[in-house]
N, C-alpha and C. Protein backbone atom coordinates (compact mmCIF):
# COMPACT_ATOMS: atom_id res chain seq x y z
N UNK A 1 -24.25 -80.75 -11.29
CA UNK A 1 -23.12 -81.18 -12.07
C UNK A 1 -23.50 -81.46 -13.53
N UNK A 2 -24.89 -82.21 -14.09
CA UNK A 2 -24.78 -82.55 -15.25
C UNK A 2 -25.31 -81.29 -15.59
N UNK A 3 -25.63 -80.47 -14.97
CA UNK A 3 -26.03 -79.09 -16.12
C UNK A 3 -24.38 -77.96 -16.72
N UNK A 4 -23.60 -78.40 -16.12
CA UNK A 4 -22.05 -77.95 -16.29
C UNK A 4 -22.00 -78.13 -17.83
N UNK A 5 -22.56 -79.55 -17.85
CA UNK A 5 -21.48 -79.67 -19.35
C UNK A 5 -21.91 -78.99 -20.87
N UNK A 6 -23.44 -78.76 -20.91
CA UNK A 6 -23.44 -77.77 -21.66
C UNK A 6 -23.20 -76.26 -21.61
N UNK A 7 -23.05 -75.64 -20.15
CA UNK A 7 -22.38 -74.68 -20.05
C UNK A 7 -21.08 -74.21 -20.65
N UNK A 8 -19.85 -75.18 -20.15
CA UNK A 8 -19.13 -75.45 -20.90
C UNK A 8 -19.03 -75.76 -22.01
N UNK A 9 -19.68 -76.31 -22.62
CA UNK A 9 -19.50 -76.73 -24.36
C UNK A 9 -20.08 -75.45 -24.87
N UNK A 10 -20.92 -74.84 -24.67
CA UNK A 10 -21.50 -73.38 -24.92
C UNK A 10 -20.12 -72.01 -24.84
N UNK A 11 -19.30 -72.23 -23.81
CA UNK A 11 -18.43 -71.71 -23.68
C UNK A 11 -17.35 -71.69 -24.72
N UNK A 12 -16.77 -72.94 -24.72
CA UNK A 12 -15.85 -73.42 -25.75
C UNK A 12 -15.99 -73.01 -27.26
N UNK A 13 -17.64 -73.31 -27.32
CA UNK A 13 -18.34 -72.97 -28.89
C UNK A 13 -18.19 -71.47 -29.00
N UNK A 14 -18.23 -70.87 -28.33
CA UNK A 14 -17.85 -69.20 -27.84
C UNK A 14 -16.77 -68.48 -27.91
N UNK A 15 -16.01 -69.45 -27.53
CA UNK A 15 -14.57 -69.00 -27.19
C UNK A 15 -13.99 -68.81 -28.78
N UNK A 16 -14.31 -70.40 -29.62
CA UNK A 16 -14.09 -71.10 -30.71
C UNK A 16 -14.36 -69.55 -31.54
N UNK A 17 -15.47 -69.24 -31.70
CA UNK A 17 -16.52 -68.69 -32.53
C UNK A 17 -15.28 -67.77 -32.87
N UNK A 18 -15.08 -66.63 -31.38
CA UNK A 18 -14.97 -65.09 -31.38
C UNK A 18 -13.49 -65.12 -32.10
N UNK A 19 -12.44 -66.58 -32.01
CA UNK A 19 -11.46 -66.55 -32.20
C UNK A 19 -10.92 -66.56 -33.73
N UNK A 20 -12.06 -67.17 -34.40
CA UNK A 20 -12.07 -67.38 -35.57
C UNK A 20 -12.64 -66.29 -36.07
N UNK A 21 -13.59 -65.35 -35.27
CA UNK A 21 -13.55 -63.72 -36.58
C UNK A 21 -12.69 -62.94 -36.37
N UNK A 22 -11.39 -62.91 -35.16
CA UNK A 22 -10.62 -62.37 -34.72
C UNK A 22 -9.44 -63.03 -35.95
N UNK A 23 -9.34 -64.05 -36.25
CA UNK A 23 -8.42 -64.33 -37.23
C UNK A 23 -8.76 -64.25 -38.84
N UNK A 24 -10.15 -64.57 -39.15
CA UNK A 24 -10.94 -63.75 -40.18
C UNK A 24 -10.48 -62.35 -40.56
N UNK A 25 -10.58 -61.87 -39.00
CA UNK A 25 -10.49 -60.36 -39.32
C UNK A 25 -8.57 -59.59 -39.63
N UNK A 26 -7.47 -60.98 -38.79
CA UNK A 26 -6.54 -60.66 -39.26
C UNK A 26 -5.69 -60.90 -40.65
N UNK A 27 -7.11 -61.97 -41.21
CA UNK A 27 -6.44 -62.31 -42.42
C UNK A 27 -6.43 -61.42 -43.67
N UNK A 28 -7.96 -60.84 -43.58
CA UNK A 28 -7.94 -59.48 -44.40
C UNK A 28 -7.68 -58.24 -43.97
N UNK A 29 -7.20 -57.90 -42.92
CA UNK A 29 -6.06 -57.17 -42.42
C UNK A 29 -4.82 -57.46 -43.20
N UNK A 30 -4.67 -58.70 -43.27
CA UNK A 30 -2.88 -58.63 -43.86
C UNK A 30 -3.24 -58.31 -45.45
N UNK A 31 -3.94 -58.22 -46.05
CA UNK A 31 -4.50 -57.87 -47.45
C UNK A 31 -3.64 -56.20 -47.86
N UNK A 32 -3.77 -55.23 -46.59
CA UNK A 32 -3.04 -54.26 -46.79
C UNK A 32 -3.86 -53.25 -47.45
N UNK A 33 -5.06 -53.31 -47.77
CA UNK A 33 -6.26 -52.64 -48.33
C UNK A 33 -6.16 -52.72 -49.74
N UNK A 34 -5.46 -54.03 -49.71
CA UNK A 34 -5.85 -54.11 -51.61
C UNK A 34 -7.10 -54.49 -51.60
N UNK A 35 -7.71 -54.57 -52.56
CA UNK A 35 -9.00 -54.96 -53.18
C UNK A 35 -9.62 -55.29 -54.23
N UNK A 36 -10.10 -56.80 -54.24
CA UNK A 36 -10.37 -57.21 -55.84
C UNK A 36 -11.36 -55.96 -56.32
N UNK A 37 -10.85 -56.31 -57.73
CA UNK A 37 -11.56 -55.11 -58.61
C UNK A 37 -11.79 -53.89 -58.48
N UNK A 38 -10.24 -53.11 -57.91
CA UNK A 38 -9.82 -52.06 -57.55
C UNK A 38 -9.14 -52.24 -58.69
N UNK A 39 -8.65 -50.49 -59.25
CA UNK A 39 -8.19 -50.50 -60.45
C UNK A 39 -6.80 -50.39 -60.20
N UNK A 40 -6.07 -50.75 -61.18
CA UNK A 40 -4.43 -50.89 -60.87
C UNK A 40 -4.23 -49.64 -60.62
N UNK A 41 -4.69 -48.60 -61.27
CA UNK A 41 -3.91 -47.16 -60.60
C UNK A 41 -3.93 -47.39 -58.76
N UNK A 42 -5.25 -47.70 -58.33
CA UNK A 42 -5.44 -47.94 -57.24
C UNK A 42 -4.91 -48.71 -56.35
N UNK A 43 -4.37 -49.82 -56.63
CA UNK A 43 -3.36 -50.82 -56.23
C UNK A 43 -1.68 -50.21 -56.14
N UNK A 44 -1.22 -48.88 -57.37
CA UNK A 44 -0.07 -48.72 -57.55
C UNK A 44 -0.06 -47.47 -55.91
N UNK A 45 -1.43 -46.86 -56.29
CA UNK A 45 -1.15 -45.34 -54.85
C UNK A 45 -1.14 -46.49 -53.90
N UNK A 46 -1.87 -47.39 -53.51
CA UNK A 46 -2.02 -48.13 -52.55
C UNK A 46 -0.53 -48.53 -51.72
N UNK A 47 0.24 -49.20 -52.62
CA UNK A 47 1.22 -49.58 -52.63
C UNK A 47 2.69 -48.57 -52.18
N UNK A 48 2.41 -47.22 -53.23
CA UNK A 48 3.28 -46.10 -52.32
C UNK A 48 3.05 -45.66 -51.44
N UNK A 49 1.63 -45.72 -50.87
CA UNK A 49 1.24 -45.06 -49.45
C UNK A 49 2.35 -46.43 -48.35
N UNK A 50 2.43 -47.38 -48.65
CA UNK A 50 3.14 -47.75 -47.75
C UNK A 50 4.70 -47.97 -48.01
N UNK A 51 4.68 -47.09 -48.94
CA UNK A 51 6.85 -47.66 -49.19
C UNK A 51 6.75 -48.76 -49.98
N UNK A 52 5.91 -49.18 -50.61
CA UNK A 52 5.83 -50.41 -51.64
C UNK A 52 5.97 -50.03 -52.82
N UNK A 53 6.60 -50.71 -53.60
CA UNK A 53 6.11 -50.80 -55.43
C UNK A 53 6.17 -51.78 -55.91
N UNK A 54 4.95 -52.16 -56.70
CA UNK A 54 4.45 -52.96 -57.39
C UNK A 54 5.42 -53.48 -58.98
N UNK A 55 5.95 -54.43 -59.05
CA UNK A 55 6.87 -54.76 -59.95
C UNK A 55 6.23 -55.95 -60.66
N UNK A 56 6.24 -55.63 -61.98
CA UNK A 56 6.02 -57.37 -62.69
C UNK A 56 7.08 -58.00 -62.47
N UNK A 57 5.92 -59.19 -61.95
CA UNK A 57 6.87 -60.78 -61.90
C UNK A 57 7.85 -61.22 -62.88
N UNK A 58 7.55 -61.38 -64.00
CA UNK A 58 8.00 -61.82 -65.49
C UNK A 58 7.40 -61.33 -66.48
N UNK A 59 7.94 -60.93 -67.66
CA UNK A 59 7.50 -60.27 -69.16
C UNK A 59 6.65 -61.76 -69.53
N UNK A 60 7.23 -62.75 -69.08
CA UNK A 60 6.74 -63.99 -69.68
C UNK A 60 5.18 -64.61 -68.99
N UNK A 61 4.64 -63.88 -68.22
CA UNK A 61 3.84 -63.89 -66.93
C UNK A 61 2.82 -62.87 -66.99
N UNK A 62 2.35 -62.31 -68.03
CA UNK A 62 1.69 -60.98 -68.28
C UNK A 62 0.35 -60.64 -66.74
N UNK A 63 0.18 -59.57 -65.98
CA UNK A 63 -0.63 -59.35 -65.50
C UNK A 63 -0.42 -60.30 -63.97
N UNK A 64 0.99 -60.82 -63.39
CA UNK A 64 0.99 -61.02 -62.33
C UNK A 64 2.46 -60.30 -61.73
N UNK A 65 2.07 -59.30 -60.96
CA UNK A 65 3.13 -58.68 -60.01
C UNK A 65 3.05 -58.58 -58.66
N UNK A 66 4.32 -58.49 -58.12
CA UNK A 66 5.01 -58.71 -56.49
C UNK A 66 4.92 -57.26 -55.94
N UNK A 67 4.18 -57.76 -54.86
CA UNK A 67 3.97 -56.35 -54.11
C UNK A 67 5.58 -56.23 -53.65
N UNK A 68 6.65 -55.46 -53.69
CA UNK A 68 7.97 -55.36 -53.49
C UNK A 68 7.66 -54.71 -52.29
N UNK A 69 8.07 -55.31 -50.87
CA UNK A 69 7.96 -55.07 -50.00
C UNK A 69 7.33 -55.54 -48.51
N UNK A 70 5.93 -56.80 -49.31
CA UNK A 70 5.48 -57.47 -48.40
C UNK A 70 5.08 -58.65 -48.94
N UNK A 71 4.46 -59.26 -48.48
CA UNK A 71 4.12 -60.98 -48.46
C UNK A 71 3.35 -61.40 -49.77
N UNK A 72 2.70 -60.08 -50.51
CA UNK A 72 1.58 -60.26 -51.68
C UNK A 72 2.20 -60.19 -53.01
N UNK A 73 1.26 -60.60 -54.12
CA UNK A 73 1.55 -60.25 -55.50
C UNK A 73 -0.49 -60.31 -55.32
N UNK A 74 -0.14 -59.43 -57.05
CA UNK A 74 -1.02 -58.97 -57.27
C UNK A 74 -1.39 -59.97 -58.56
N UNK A 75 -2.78 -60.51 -59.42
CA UNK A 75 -2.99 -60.58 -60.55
C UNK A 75 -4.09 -59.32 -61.12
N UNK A 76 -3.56 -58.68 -62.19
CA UNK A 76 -4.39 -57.86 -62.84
C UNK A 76 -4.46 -57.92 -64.29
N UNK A 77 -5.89 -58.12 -64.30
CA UNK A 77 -6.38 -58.27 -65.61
C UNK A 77 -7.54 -56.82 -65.77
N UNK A 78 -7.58 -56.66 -67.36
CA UNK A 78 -8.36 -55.76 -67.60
C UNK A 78 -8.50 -54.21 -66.57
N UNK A 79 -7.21 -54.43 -66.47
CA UNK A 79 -7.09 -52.85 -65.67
C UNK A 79 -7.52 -52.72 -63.91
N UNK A 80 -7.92 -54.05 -63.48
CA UNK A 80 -8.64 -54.38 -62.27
C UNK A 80 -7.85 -55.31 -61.36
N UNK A 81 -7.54 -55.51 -60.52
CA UNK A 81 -7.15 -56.15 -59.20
C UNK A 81 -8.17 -57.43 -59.09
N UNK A 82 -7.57 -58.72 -60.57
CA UNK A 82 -8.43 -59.89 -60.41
C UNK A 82 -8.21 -60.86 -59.04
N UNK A 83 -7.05 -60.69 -58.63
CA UNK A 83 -6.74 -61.76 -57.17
C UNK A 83 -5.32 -61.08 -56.46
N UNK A 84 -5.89 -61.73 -55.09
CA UNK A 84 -4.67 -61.29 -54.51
C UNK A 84 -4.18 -62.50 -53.45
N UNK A 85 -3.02 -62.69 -53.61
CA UNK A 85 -2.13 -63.64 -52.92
C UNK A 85 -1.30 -63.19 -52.25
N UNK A 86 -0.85 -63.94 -51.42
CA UNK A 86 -0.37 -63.98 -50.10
C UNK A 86 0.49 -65.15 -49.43
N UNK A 87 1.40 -64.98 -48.54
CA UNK A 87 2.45 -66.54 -48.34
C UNK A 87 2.76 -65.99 -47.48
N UNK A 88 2.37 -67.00 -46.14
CA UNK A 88 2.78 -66.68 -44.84
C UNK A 88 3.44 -67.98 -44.26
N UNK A 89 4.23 -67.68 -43.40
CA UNK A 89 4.65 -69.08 -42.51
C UNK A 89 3.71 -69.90 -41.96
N UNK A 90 3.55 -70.72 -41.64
CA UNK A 90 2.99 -71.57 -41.01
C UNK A 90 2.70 -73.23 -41.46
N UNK A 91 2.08 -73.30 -40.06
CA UNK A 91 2.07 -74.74 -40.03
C UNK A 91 0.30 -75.50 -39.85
N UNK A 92 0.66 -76.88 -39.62
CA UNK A 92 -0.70 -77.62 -39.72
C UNK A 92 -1.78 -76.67 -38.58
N UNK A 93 -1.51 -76.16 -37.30
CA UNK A 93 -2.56 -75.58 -36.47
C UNK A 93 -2.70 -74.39 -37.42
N UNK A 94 -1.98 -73.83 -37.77
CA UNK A 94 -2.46 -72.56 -38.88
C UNK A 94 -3.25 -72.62 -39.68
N UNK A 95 -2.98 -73.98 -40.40
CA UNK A 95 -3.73 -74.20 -41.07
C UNK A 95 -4.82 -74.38 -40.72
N UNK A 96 -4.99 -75.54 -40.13
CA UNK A 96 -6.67 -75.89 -39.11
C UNK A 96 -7.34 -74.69 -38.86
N UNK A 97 -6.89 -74.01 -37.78
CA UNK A 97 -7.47 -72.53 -38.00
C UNK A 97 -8.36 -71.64 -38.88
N UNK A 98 -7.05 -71.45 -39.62
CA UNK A 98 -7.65 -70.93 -40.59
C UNK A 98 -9.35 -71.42 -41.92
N UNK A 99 -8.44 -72.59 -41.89
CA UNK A 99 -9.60 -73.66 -42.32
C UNK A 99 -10.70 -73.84 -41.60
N UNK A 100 -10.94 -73.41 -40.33
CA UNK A 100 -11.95 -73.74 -39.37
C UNK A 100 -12.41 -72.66 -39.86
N UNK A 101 -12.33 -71.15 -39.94
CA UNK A 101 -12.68 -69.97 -40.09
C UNK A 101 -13.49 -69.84 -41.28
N UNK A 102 -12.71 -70.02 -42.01
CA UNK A 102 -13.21 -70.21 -43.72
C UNK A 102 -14.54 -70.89 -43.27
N UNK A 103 -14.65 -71.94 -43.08
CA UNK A 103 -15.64 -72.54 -42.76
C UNK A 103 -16.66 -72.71 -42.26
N UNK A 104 -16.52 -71.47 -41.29
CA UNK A 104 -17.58 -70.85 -40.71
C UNK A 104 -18.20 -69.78 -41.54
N UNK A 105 -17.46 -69.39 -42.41
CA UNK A 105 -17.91 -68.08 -42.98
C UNK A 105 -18.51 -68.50 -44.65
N UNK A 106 -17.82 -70.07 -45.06
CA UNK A 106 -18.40 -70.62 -46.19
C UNK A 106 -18.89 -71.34 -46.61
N UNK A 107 -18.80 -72.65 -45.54
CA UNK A 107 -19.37 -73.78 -45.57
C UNK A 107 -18.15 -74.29 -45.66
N UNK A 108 -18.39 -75.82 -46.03
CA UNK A 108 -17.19 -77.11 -46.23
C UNK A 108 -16.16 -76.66 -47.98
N UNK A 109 -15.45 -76.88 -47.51
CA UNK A 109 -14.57 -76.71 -48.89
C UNK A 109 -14.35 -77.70 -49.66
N UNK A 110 -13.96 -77.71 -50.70
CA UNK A 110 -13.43 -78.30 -51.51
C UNK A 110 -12.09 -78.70 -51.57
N UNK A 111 -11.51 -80.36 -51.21
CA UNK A 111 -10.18 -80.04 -50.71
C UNK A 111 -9.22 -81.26 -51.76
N UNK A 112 -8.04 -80.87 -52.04
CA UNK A 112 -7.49 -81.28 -52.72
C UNK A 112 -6.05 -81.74 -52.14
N UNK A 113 -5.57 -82.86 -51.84
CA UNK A 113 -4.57 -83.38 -51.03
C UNK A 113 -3.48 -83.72 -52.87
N UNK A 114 -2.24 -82.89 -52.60
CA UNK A 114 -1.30 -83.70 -53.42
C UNK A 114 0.14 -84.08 -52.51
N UNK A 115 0.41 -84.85 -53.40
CA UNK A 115 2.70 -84.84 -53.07
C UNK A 115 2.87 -85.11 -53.92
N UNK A 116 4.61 -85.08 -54.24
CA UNK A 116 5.42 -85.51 -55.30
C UNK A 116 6.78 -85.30 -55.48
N UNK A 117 7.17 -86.13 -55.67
CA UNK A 117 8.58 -85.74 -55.85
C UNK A 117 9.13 -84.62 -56.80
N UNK A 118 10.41 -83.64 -56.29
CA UNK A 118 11.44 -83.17 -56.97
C UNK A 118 12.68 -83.32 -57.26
N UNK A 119 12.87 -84.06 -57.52
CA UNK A 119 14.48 -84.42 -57.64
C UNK A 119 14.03 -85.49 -56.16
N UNK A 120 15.14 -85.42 -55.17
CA UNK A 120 15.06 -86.14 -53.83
C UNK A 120 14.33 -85.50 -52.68
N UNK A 121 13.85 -84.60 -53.12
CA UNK A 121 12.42 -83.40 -52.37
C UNK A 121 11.34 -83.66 -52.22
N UNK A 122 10.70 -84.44 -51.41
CA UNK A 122 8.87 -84.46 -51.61
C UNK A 122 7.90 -83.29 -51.40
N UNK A 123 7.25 -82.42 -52.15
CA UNK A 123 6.42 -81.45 -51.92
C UNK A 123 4.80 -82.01 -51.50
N UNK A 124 4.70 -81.91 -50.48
CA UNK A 124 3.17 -82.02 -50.05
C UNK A 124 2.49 -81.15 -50.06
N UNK A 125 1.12 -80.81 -50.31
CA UNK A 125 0.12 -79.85 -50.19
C UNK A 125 -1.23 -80.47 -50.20
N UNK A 126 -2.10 -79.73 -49.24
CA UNK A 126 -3.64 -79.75 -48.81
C UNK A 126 -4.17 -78.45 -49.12
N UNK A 127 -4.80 -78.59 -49.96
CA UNK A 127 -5.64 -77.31 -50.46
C UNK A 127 -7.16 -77.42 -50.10
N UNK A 128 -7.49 -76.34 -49.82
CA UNK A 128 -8.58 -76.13 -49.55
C UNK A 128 -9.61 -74.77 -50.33
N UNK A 129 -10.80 -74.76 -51.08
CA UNK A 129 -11.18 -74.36 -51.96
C UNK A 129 -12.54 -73.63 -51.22
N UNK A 130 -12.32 -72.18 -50.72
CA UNK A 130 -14.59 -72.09 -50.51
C UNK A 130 -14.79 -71.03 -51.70
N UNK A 131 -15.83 -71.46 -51.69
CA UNK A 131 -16.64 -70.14 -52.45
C UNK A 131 -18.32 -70.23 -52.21
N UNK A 132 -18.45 -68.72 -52.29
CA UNK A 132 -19.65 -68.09 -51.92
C UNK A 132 -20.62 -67.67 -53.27
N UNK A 133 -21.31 -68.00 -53.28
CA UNK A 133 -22.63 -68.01 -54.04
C UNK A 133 -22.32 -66.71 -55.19
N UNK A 134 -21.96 -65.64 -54.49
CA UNK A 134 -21.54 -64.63 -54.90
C UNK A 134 -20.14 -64.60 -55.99
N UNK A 135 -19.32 -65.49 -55.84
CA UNK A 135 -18.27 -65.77 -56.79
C UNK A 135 -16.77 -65.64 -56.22
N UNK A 136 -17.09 -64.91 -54.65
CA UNK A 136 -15.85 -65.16 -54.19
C UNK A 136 -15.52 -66.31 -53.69
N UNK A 137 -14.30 -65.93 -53.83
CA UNK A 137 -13.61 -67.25 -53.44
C UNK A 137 -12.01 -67.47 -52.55
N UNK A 138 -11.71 -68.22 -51.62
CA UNK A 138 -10.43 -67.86 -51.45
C UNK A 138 -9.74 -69.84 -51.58
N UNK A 139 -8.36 -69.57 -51.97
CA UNK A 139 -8.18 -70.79 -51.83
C UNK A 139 -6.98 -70.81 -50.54
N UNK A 140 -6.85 -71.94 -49.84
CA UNK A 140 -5.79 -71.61 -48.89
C UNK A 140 -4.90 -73.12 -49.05
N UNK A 141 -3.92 -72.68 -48.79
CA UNK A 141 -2.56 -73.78 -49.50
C UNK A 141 -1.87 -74.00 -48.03
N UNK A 142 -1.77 -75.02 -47.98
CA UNK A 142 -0.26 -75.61 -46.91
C UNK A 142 -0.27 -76.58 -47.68
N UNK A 143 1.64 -76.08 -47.70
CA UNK A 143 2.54 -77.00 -48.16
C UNK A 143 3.89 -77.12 -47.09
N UNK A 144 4.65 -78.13 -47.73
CA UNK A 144 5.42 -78.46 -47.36
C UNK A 144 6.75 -79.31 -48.11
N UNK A 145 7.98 -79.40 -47.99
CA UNK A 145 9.03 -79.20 -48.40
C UNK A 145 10.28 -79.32 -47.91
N UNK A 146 10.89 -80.35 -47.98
CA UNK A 146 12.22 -80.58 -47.04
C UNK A 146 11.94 -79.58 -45.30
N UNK A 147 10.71 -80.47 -45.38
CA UNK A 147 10.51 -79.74 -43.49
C UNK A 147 10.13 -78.47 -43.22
N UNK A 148 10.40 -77.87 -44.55
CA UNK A 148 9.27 -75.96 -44.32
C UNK A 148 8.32 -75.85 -44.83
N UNK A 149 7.41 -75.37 -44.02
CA UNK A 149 5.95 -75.27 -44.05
C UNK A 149 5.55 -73.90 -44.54
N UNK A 150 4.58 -73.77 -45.70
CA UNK A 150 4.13 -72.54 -45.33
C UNK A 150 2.58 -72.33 -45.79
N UNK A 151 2.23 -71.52 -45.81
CA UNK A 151 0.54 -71.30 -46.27
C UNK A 151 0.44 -70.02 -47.02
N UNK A 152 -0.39 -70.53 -48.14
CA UNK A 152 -0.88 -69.76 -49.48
C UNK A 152 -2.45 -69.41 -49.57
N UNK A 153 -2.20 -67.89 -49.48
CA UNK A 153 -3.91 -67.66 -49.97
C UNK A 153 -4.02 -67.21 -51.82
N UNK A 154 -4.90 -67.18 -52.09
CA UNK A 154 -5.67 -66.62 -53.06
C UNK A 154 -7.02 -66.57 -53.15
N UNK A 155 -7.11 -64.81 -53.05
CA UNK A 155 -8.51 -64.35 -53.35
C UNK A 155 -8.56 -63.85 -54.23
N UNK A 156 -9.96 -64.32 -55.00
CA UNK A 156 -10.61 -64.04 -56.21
C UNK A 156 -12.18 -64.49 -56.44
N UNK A 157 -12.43 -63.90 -57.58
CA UNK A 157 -14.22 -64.24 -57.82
C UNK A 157 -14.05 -64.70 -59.07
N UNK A 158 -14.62 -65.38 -59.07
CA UNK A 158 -14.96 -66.69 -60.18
C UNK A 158 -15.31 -65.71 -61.40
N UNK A 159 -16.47 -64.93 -60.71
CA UNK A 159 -16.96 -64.17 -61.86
C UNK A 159 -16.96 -63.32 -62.72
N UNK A 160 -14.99 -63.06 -62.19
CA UNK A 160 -14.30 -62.27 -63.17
C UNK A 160 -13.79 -62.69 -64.28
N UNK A 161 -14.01 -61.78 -65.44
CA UNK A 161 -14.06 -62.59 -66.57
C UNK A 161 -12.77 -61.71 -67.47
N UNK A 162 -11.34 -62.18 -67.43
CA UNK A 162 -10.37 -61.66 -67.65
C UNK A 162 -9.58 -61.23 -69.23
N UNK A 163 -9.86 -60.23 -70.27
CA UNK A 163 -9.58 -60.59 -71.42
C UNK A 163 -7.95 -59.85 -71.67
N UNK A 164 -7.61 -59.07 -70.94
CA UNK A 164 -6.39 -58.58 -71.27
C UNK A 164 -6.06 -58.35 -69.55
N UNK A 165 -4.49 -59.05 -69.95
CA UNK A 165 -3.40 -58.23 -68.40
C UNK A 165 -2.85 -57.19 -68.62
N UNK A 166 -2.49 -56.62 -67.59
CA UNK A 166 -1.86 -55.35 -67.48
C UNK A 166 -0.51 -55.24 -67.35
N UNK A 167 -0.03 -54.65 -68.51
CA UNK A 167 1.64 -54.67 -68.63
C UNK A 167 1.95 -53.41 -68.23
N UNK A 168 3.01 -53.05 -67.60
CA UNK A 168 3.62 -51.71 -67.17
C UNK A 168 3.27 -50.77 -68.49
């Protein structure tokens, strides 16, 4: 009997592990094969191969556009695919999750708890910050909002060094 329980905890740690590169692996799956520091031409074929087009956000907003069609926008600077974002539903286990994952793959994050009022609206958010030695980085957002939840990525590398956006 007492040799069970590290069997089990071995198991669990197992179970834990495979589930979190399985969601690793669906998170840059939902990316859609964009890719930092892919060149915007590359981002625009990208985008028609699936029935998408890439639209600027705002004239006032230089170098951030909405993938028209799915969950992403793009930031591009200097002709390159500096970050890519993402907004999915979810909630606190999503979050955890996800955050567990990250974490395996980056270490402890950097985490930033806000709220605040809007008018009679409280916006909450827990952010969470990794980055890799290398300069990537992703940040992951749950928030929340008169009771809807959702979660925000952004990937990017620090070590992009951005001097002009890309206007249509």
């Amino acid at each position: 009997m007492p040799n069970r329980l590290p069997l089990i905890c071995g198991f669990a740690f197992a179970l834990t592990a495979l589930s979190s590169d399985a969601t690793c692996a669906q998170m840059l799956d939902g990316l859609h094969d964009f890719k930092l520091g892919s060149s915007f031409a590359d981002a625009q074929r990208n985008a028609r191969e699936k029935g998408w087009r890439l639209k600027e956000l705002s004239p006032n907003l230089p170098g951030n556009w909405v993938v028209e069609g799915s969950n992403l926008s793009l930031f591009i600077c200097n002709d390159k695919v500096g970050s890519i974002q993402q907004h999915r539903d979810g909630g606190l286990h999503d979050f955890a999750l996800i955050v567990q994952t990250f974490r395996i793959k980056y270490g402890e994050p950097a985490t930033t708890i806000l709220t605040f009022p809007v008018g009679p609206t409280w916006i909450s958010n827990i952010d969470a910050r990794f980055a890799s030695p290398s300069g990537e980085t992703v940040n992951v957002k749950l928030s929340e909002a008169a009771g809807k939840f959702g979660i925000d990525f952004n990937f990017y590398n620090e070590n992009t060094n951005c001097t002009t956006e890309t206007k249509p």
